[in-house]
C-alpha atoms as a PDB file:
ATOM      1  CA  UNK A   1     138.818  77.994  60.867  1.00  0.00           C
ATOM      2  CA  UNK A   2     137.536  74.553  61.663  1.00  0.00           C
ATOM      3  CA  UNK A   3     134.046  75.658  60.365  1.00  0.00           C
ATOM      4  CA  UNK A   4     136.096  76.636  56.982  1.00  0.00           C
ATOM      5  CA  UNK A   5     137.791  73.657  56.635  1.00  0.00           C
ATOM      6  CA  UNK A   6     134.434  71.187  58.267  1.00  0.00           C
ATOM      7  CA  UNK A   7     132.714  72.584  54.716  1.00  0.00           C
ATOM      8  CA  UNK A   8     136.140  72.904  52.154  1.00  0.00           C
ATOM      9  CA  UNK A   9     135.583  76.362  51.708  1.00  0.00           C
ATOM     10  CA  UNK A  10     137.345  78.462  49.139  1.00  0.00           C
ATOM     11  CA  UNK A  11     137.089  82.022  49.863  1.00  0.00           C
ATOM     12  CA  UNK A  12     138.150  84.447  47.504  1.00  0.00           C
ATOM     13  CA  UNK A  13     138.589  88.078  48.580  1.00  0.00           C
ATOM     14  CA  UNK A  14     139.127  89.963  45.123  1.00  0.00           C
ATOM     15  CA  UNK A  15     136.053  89.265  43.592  1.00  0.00           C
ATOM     16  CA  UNK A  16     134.681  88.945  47.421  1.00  0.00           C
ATOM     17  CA  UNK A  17     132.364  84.895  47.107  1.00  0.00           C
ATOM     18  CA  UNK A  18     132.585  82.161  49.054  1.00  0.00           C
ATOM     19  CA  UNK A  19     132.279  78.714  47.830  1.00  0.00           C
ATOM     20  CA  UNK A  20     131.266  76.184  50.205  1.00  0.00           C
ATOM     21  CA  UNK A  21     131.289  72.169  49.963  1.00  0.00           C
ATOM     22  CA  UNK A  22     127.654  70.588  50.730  1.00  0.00           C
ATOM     23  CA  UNK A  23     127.698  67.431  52.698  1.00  0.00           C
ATOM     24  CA  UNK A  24     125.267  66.075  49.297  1.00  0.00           C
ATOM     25  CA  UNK A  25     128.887  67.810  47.158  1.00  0.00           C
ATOM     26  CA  UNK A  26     127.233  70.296  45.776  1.00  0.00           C
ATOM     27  CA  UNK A  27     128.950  73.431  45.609  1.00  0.00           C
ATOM     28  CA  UNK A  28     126.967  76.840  47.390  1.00  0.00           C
ATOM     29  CA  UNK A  29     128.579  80.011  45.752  1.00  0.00           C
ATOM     30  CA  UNK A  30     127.837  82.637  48.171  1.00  0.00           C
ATOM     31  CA  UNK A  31     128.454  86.072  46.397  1.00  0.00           C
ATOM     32  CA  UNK A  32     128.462  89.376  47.895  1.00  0.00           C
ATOM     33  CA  UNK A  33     125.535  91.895  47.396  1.00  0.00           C
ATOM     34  CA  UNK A  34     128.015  94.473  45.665  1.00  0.00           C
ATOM     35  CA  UNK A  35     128.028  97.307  48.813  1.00  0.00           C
ATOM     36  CA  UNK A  36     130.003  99.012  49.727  1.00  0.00           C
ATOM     37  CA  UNK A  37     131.134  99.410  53.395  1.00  0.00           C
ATOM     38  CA  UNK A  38     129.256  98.137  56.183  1.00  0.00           C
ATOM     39  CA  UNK A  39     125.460  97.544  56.219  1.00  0.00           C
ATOM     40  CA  UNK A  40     123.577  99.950  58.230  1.00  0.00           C
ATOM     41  CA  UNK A  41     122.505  99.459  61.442  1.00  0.00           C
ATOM     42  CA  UNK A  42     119.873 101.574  63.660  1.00  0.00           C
ATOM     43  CA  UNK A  43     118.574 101.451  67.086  1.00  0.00           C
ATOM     44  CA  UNK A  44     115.752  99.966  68.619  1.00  0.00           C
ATOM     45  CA  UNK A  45     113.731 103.491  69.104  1.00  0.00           C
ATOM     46  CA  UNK A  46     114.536 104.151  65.734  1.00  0.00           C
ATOM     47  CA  UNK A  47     112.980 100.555  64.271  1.00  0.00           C
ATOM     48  CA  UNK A  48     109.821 101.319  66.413  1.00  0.00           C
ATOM     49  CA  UNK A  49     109.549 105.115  64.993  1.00  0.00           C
ATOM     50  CA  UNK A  50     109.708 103.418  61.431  1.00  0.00           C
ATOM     51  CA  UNK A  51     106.691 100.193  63.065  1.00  0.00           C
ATOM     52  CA  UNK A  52     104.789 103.309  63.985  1.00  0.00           C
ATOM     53  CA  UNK A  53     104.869 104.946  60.763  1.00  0.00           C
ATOM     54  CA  UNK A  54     103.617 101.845  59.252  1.00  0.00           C
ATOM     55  CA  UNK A  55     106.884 100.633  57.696  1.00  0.00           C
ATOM     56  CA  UNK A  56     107.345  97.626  55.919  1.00  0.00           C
ATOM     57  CA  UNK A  57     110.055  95.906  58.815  1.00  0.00           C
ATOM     58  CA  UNK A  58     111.011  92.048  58.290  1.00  0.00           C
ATOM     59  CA  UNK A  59     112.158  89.451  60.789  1.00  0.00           C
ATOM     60  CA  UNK A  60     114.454  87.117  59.587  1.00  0.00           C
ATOM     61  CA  UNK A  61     116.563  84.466  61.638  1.00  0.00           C
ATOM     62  CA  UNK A  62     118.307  81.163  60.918  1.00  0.00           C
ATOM     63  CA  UNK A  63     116.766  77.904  61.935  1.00  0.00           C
ATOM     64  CA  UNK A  64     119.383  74.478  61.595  1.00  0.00           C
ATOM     65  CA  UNK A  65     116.625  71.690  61.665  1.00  0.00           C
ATOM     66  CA  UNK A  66     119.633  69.333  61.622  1.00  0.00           C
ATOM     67  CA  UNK A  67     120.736  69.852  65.131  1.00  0.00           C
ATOM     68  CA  UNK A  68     119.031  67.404  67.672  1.00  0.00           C
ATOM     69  CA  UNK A  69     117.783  68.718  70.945  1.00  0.00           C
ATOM     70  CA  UNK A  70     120.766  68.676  73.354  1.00  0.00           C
ATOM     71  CA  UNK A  71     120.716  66.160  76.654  1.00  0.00           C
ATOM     72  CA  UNK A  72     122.032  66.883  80.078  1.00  0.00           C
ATOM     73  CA  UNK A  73     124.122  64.152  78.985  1.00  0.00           C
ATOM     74  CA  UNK A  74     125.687  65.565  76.477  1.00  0.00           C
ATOM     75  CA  UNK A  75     127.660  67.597  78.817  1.00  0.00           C
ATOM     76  CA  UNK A  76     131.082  66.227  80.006  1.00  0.00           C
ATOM     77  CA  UNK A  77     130.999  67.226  83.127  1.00  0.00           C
ATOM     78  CA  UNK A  78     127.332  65.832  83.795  1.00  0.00           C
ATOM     79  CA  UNK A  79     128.488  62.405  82.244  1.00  0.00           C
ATOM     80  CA  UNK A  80     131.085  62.088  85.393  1.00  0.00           C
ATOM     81  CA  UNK A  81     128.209  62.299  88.225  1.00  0.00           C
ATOM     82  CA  UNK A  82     125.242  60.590  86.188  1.00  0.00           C
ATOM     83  CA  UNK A  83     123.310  60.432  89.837  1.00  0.00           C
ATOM     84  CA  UNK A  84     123.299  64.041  90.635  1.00  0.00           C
ATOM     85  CA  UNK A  85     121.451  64.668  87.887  1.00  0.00           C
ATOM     86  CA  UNK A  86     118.516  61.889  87.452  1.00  0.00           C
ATOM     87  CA  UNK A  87     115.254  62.579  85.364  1.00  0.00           C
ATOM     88  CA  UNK A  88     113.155  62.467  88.501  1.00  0.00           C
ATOM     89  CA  UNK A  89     113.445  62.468  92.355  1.00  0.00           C
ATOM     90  CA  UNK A  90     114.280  59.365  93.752  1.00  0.00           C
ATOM     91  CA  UNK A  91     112.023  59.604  96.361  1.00  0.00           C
ATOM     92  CA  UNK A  92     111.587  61.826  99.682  1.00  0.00           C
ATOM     93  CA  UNK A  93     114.117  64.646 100.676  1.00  0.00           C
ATOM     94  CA  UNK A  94     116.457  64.144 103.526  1.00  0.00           C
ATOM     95  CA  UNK A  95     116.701  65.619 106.780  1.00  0.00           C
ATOM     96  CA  UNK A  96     117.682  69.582 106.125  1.00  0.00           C
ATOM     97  CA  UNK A  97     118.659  72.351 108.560  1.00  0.00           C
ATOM     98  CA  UNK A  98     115.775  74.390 107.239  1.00  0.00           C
ATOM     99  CA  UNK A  99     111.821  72.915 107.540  1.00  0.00           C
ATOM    100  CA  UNK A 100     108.739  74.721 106.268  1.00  0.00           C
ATOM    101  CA  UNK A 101     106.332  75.523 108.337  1.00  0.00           C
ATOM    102  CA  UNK A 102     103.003  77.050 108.191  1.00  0.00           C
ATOM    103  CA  UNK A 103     102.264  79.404 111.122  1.00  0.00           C
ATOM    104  CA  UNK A 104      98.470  80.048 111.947  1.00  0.00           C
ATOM    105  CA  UNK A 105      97.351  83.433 112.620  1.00  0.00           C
ATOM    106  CA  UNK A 106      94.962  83.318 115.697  1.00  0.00           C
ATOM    107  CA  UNK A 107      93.837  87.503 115.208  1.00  0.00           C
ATOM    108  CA  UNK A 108      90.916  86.599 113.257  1.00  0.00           C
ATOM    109  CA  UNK A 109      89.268  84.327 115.212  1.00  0.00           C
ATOM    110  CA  UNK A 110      90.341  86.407 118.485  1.00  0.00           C
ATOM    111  CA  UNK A 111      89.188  89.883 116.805  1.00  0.00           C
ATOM    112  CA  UNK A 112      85.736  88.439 115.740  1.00  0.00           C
ATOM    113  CA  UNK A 113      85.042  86.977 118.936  1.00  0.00           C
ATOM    114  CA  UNK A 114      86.023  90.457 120.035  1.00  0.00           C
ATOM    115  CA  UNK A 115      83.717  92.266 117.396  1.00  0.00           C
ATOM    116  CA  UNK A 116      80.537  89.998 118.588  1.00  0.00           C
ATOM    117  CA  UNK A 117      81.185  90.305 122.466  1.00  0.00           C
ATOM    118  CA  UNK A 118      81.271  94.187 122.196  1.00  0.00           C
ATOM    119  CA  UNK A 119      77.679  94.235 119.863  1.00  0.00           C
ATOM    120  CA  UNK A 120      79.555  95.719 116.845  1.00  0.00           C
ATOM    121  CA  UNK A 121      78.857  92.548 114.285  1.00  0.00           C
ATOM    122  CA  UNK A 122      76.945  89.355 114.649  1.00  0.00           C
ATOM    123  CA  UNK A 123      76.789  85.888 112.609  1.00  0.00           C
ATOM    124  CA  UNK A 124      75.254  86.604 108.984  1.00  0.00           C
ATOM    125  CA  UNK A 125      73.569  83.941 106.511  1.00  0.00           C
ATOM    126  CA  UNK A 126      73.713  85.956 103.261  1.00  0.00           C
ATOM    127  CA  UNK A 127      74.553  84.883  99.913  1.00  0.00           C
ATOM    128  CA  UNK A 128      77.194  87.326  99.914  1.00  0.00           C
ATOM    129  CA  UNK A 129      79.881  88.522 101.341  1.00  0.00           C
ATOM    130  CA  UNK A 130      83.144  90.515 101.494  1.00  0.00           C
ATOM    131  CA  UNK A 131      87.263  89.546 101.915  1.00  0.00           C
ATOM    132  CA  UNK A 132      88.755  89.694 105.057  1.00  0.00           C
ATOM    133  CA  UNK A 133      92.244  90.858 105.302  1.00  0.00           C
ATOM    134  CA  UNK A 134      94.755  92.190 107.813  1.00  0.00           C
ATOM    135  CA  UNK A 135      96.843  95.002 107.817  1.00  0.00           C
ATOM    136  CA  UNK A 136     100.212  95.662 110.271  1.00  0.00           C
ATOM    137  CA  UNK A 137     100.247  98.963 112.254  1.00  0.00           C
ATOM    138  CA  UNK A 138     102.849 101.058 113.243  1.00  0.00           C
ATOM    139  CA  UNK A 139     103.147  98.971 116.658  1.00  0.00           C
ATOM    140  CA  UNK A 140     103.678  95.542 114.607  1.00  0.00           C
ATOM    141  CA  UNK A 141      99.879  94.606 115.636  1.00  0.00           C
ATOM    142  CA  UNK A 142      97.220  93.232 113.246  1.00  0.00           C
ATOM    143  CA  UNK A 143      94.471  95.676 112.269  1.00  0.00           C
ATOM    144  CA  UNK A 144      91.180  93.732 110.706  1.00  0.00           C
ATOM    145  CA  UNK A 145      89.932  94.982 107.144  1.00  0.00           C
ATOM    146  CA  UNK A 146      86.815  94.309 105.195  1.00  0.00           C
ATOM    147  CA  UNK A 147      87.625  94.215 101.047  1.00  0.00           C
ATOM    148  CA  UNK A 148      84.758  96.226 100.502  1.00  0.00           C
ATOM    149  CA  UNK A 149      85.381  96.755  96.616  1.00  0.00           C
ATOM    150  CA  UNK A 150      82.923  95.581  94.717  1.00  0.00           C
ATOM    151  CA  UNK A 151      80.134  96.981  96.900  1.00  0.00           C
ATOM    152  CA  UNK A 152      82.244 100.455  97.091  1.00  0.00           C
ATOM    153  CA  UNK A 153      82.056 100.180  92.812  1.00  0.00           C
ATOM    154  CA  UNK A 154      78.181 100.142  92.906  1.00  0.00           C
ATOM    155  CA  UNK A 155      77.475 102.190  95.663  1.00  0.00           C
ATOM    156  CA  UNK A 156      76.511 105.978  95.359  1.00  0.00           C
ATOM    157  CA  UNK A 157      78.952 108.137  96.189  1.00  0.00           C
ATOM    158  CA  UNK A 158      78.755 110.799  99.240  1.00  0.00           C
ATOM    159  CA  UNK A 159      79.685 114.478  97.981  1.00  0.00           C
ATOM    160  CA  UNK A 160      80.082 115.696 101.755  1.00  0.00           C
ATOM    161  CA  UNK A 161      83.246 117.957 101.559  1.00  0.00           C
ATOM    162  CA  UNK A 162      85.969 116.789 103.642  1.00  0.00           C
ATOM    163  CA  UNK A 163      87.975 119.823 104.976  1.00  0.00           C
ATOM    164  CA  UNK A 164      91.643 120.795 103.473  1.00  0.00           C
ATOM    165  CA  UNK A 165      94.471 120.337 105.935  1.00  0.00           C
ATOM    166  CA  UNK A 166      95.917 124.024 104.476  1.00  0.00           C
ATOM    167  CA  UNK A 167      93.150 125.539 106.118  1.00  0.00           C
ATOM    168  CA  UNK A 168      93.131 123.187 109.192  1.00  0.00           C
ATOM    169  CA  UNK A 169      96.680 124.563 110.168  1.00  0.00           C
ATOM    170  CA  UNK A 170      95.884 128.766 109.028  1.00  0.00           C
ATOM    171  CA  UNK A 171      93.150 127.920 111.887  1.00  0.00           C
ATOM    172  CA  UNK A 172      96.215 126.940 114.046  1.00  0.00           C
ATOM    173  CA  UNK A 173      98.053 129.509 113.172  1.00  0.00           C
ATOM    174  CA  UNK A 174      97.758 131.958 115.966  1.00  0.00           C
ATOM    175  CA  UNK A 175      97.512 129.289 118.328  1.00  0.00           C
ATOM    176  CA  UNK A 176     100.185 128.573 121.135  1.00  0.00           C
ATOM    177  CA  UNK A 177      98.764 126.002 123.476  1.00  0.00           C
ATOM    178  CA  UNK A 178      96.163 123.469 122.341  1.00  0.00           C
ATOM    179  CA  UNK A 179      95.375 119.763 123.075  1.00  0.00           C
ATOM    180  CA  UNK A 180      94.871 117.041 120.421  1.00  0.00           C
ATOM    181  CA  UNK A 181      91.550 114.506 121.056  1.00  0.00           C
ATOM    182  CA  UNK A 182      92.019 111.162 118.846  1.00  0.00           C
ATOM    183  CA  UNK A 183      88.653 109.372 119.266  1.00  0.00           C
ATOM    184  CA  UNK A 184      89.018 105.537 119.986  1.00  0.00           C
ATOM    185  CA  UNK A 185      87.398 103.295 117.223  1.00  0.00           C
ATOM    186  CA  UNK A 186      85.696 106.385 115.888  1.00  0.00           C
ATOM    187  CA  UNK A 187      83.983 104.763 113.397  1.00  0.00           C
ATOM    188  CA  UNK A 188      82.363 102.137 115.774  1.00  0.00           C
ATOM    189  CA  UNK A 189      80.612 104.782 117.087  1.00  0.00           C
ATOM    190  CA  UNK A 190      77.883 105.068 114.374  1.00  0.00           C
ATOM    191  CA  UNK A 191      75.450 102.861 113.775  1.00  0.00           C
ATOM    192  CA  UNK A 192      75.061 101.497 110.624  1.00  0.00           C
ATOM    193  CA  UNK A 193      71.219 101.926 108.916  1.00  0.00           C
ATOM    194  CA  UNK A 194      69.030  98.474 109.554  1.00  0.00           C
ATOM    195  CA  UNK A 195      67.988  98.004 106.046  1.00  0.00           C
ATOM    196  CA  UNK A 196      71.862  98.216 104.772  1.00  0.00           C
ATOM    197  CA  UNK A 197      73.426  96.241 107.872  1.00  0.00           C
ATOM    198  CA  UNK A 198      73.015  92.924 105.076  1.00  0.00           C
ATOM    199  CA  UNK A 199      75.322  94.989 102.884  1.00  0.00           C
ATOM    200  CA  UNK A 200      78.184  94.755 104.905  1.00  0.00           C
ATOM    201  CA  UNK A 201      78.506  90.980 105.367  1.00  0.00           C
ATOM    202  CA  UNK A 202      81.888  89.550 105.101  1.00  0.00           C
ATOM    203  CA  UNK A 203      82.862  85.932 104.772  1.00  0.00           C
ATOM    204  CA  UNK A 204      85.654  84.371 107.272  1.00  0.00           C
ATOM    205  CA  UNK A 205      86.702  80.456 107.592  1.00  0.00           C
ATOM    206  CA  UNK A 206      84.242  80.861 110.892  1.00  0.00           C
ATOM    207  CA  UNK A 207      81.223  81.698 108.676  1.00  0.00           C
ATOM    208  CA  UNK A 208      79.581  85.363 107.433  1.00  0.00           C
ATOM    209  CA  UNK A 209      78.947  88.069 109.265  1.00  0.00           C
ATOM    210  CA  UNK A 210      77.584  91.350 109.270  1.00  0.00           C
ATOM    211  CA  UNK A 211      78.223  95.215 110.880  1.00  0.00           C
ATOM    212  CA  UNK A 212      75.666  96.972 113.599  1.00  0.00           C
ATOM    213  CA  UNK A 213      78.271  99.872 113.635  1.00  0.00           C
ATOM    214  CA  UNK A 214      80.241 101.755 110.163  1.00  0.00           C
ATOM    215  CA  UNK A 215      83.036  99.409 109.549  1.00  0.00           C
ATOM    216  CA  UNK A 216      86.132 100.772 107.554  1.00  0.00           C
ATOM    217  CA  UNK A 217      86.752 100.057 103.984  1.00  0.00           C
ATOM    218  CA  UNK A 218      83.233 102.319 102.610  1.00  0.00           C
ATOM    219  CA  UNK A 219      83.761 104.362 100.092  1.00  0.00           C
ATOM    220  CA  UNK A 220      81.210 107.112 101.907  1.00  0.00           C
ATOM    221  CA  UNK A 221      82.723 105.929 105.814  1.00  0.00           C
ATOM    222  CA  UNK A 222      84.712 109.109 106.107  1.00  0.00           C
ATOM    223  CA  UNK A 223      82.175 111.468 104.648  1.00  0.00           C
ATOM    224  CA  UNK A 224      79.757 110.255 106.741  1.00  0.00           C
ATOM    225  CA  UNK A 225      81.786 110.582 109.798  1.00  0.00           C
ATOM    226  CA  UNK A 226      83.039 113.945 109.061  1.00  0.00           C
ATOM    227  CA  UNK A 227      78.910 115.099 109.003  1.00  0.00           C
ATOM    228  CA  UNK A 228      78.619 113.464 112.275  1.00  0.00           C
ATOM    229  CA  UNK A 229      81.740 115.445 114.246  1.00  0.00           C
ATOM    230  CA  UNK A 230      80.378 118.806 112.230  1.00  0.00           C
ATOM    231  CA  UNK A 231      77.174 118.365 113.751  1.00  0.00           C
ATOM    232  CA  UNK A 232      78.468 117.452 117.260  1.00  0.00           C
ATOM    233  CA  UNK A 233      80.509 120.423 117.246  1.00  0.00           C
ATOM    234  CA  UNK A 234      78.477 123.062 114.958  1.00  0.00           C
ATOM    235  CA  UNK A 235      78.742 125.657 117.908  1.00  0.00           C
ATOM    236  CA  UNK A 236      82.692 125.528 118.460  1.00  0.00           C
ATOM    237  CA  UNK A 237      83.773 125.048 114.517  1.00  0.00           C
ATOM    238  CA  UNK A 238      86.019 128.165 113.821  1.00  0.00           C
ATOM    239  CA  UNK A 239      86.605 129.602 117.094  1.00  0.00           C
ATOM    240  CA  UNK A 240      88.364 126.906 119.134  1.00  0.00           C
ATOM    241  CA  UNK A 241      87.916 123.619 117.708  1.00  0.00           C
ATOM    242  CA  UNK A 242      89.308 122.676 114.490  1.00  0.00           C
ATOM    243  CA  UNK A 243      87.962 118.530 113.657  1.00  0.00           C
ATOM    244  CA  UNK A 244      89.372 116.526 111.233  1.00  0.00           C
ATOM    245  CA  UNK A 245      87.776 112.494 111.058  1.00  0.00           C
ATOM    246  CA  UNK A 246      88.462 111.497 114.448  1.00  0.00           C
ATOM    247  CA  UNK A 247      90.997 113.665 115.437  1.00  0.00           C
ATOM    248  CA  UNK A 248      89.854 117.015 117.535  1.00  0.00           C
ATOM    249  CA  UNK A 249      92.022 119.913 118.014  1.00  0.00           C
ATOM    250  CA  UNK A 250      91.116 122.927 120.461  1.00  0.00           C
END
C-alpha cells in the first residue's frame, strides 16, 4: 500500500490498468495483456528440454539505476556501534585463546637419510625431477611417495598379466592349514636398470635424488615384480604356493 500511494496510483479492476504518477507527472497507464487466468509457468528441466531443442528462450529482469549502492551505514543497528565495524583493521589482533601454528614434519628428512644409509637412493643433479608426498598408514605412520605422473604418462606400458584374486582363492579352496609370507619392502628388493636410475629422480627441499632399487609410484612396478616372484617360484606355482605381489601363500 505505501508503494500505491508513494506513486498516486489509480487502479481500476473492471477494465483491469493501472495508472501510475511519475515523479517527472507524467502519467504510466499500465494495461493488461488481455489473458486470461494465470500465465504459465514450467520447470527448470522443462526450460532446458526446450534450450536443447534450440528454442528461442529470453532473459529478462528489472534493473532500478536509481538506487545507490547501500553502506554498512545505512543500517540502524550498525550506526549504534560505528567502531565494530571500521573500513580497515586498526592495527594488530589481540591476544586470543587460539594461535596458529605451523608444525614441521621431520619424516622426510629422517626417511631420506634412511633411504641413502641403506644404498636404496643417493643425491641426484638432474634437471628433473618428481613430487614428494606422504601418505598415512593404517598404524597413523608416514609412508614416503614419489608423484611419478608425468613420467608414468610417457612411459611404455608393461602387459605382464597380474593374476585374478577369484582364482587365487579356488587355489585355496581345498586348503585347511597354510601360512601367509608378506615380503618386507618388496619392492626394494629389485634393482632398478643403470641407464633408467636418472628417470626416477625426485626433488625434496634437501635437493634431488635418485632410486638404485624399484621405488613405488611406476606405472610397470607391480608387473615387474609379479615376473620376478613367478620366476623365483616357477617350480611350486599351482601345487602349494599361490603368490600375489609380495604376499606368498603355501
Amino acid at each position: 500500500m505505501d508503494w500505491l500511494t508513494q506513486y498516486d496510483a489509480v487502479v481500476n479492476c473492471k477494465q483491469k490498468y493501472i495508472v501510475l504518477k511519475c515523479q517527472s507527472g507524467e502519467l504510466l497507464h499500465v494495461e493488461s495483456d488481455k489473458l486470461g487466468g494465470l500465465p504459465i509457468v514450467i520447470s527448470v528441466i522443462s526450460a532446458q528440454k526446450y534450450v536443447r531443442k534450440w528454442y528461442d528462450a529470453y532473459l529478462a529482469y528489472v534493473l532500478d539505476t536509481k538506487v545507490s549502492e547501500l553502506k554498512i551505514q545505512s543500517v540502524s543497528v550498525v550506526c549504534e556501534f560505528l567502531d565494530v565495524f571500521p573500513d580497515e583493521l586498526p592495527g594488530l589482533p589481540s591476544d586470543r585463546d587460539v594461535e596458529f601454528s605451523i608444525d614441521l614434519i621431520l619424516e622426510l628428512k629422517a626417511q631420506l637419510q634412511e633411504l641413502i644409509d641403506r644404498g636404496f637412493s643417493r643425491p641426484n643433479f638432474s634437471p628433473w625431477g618428481a613430487l614428494v608426498l606422504f601418505v598415512k598408514k593404517k598404524d597413523g605412520s608416514l609412508s614416503l611417495c614419489i608423484d611419478y605422473k608425468q613420467l608414468n604418462k610417457v612411459t611404455i606400458k608393461n602387459k605382464y598379466p597380474l593374476p585374478r584374486i577369484d582364482d587365487l582363492f579356488d587355489q585355496l579352496e581345498c586348503a585347511t592349514v597354510f601360512s601367509k609370507i608378506d615380503l618386507h619392502t618388496g619392492y626394494y628388493q629389485l634393482w632398478v636398470k643403470d641407464s633408467d636410475v636418472p628417470k626416477t629422480t625426485f626433488r625434496t627441499r634437501y635437493g634431488h635424488y635418485e632410486f638404485l632399487v624399484m621405488p613405488f609410484g611406476l606405472t610397470n612396478a607391480p608387473a615387474v615384480f609379479m615376473d620376478l616372484m613367478n620366476r623365483i617360484f616357477s617350480p611350486y606355482l599351482d601345487r602349494f604356493v599361490v603368490v600375489f605381489r609380495d604376499d606368498i601363500y603355501r
